[in-house]
C-alpha atoms as a PDB file:
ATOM      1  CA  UNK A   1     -41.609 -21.862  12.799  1.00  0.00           C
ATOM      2  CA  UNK A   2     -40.168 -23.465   9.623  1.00  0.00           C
ATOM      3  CA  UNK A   3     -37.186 -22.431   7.613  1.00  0.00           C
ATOM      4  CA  UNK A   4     -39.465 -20.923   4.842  1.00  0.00           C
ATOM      5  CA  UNK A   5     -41.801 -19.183   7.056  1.00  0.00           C
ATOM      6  CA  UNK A   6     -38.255 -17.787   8.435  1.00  0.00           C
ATOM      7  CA  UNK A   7     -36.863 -17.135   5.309  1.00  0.00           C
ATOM      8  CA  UNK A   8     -39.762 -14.837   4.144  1.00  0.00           C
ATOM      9  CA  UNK A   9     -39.761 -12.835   7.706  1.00  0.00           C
ATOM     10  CA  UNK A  10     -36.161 -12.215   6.946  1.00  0.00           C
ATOM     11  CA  UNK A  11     -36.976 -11.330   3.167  1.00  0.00           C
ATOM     12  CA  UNK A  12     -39.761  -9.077   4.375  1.00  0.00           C
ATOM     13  CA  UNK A  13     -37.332  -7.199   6.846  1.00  0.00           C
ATOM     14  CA  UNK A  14     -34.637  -6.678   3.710  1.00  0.00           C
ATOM     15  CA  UNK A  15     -37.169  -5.268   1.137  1.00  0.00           C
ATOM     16  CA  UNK A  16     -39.338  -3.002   3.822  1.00  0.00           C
ATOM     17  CA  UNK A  17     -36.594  -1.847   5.597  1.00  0.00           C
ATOM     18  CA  UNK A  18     -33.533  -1.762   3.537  1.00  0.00           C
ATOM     19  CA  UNK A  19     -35.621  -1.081   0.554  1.00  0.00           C
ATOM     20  CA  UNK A  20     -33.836  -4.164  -1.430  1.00  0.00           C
ATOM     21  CA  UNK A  21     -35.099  -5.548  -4.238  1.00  0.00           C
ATOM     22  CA  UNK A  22     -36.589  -9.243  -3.883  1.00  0.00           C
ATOM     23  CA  UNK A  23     -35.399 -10.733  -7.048  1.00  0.00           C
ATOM     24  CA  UNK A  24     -31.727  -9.111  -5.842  1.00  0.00           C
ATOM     25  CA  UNK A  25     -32.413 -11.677  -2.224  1.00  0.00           C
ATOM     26  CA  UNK A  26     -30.719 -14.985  -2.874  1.00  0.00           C
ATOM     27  CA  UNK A  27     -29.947 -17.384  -0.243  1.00  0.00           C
ATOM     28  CA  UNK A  28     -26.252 -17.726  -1.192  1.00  0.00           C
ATOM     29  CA  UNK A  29     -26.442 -13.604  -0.883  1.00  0.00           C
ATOM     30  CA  UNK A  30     -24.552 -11.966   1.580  1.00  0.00           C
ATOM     31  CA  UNK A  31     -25.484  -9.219   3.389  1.00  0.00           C
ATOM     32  CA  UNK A  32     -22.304  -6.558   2.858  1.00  0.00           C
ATOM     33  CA  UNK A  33     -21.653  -7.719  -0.592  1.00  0.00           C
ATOM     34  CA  UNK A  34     -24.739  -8.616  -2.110  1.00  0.00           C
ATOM     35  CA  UNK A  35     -27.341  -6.798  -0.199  1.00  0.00           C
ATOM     36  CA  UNK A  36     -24.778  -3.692   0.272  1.00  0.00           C
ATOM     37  CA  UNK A  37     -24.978  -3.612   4.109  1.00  0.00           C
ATOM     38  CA  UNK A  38     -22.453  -1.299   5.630  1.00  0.00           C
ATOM     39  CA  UNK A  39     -21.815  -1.831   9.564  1.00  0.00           C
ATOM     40  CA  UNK A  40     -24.704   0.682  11.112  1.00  0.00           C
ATOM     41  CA  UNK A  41     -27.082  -1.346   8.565  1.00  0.00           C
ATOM     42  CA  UNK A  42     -25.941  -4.880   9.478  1.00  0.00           C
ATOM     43  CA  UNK A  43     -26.427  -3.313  13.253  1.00  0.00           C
ATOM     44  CA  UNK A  44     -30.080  -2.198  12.724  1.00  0.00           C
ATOM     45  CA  UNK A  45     -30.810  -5.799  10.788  1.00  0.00           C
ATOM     46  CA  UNK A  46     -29.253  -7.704  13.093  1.00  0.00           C
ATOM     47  CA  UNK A  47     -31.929  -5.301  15.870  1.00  0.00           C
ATOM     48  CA  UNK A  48     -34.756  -6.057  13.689  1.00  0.00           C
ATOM     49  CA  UNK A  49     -34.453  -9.774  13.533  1.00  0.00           C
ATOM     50  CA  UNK A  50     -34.149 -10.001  17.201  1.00  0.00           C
ATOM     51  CA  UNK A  51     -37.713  -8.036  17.631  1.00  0.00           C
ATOM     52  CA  UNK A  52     -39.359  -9.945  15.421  1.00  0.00           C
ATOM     53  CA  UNK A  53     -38.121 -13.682  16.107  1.00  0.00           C
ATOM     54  CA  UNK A  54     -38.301 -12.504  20.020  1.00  0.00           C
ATOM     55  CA  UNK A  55     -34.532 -13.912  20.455  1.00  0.00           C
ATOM     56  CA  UNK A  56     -32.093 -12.863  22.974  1.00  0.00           C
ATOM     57  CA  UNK A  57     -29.103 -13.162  21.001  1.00  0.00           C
ATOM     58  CA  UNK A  58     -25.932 -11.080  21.665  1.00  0.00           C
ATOM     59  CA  UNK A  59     -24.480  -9.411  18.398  1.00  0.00           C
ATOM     60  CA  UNK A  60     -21.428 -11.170  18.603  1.00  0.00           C
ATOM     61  CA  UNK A  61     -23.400 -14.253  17.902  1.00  0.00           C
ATOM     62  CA  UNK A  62     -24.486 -12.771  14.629  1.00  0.00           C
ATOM     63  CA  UNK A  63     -21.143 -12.212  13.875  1.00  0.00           C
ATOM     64  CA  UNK A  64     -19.994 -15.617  11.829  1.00  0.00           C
ATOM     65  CA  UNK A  65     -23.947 -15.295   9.624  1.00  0.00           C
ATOM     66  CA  UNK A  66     -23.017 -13.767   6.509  1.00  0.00           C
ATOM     67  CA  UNK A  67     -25.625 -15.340   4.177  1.00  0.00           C
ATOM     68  CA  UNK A  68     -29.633 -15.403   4.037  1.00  0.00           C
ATOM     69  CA  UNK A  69     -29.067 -19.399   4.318  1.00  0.00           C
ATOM     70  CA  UNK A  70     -26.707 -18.824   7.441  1.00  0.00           C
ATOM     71  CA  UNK A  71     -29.064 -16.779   8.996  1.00  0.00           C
ATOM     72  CA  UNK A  72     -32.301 -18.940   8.563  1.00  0.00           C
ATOM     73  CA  UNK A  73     -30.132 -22.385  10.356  1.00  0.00           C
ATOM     74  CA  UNK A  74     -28.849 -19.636  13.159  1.00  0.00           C
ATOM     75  CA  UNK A  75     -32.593 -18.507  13.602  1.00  0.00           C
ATOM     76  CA  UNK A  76     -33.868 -22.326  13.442  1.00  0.00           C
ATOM     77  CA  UNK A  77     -31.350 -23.409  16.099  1.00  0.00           C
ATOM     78  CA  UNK A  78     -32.335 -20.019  18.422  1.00  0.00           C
ATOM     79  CA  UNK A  79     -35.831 -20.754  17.861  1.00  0.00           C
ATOM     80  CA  UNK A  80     -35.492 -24.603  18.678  1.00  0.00           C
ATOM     81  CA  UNK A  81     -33.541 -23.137  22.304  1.00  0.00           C
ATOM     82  CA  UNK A  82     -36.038 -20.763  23.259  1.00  0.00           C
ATOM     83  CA  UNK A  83     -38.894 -23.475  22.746  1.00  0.00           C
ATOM     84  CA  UNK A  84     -37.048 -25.942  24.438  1.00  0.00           C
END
């Protein structure tokens, strides 16, 4: 899976789930500030993107990912592990 196809999962996820507008997702955005995540939100994201990229990925790990861009190189490099 490439970074776009990645990038639009993850955009689909934000505007389905957290309801937030797509011209409001930029990858510089983060997801407390700009996308107005509070902790029980970033928990539920951060449970969605594990179902649908299949990763096993503690939450901890998530931790240091605070922008779209972050999160589309973390998913890349999880991806890249679990094919390898």
């Amino acid at each position: 899976m490439d970074s776009a196809a990645i990038r639009e999962s993850i955009v689909k996820i934000l505007t389905t789930d957290f309801r937030i507008p797509e011209s409001k997702i930029k990858d510089e955005g983060t997801f407390r500030g700009t996308f107005g995540m509070d902790s029980l939100d970033a928990v539920d994201f951060v449970f969605l993107v594990k179902k649908t990229f299949a990763i096993e990925a503690e939450l901890s790990e998530f931790s240091q990912v605070h922008t779209l861009a972050a999160l589309v190189k973390f998913l890349e490099e999880a991806l890249a592990k679990k094919g390898a």
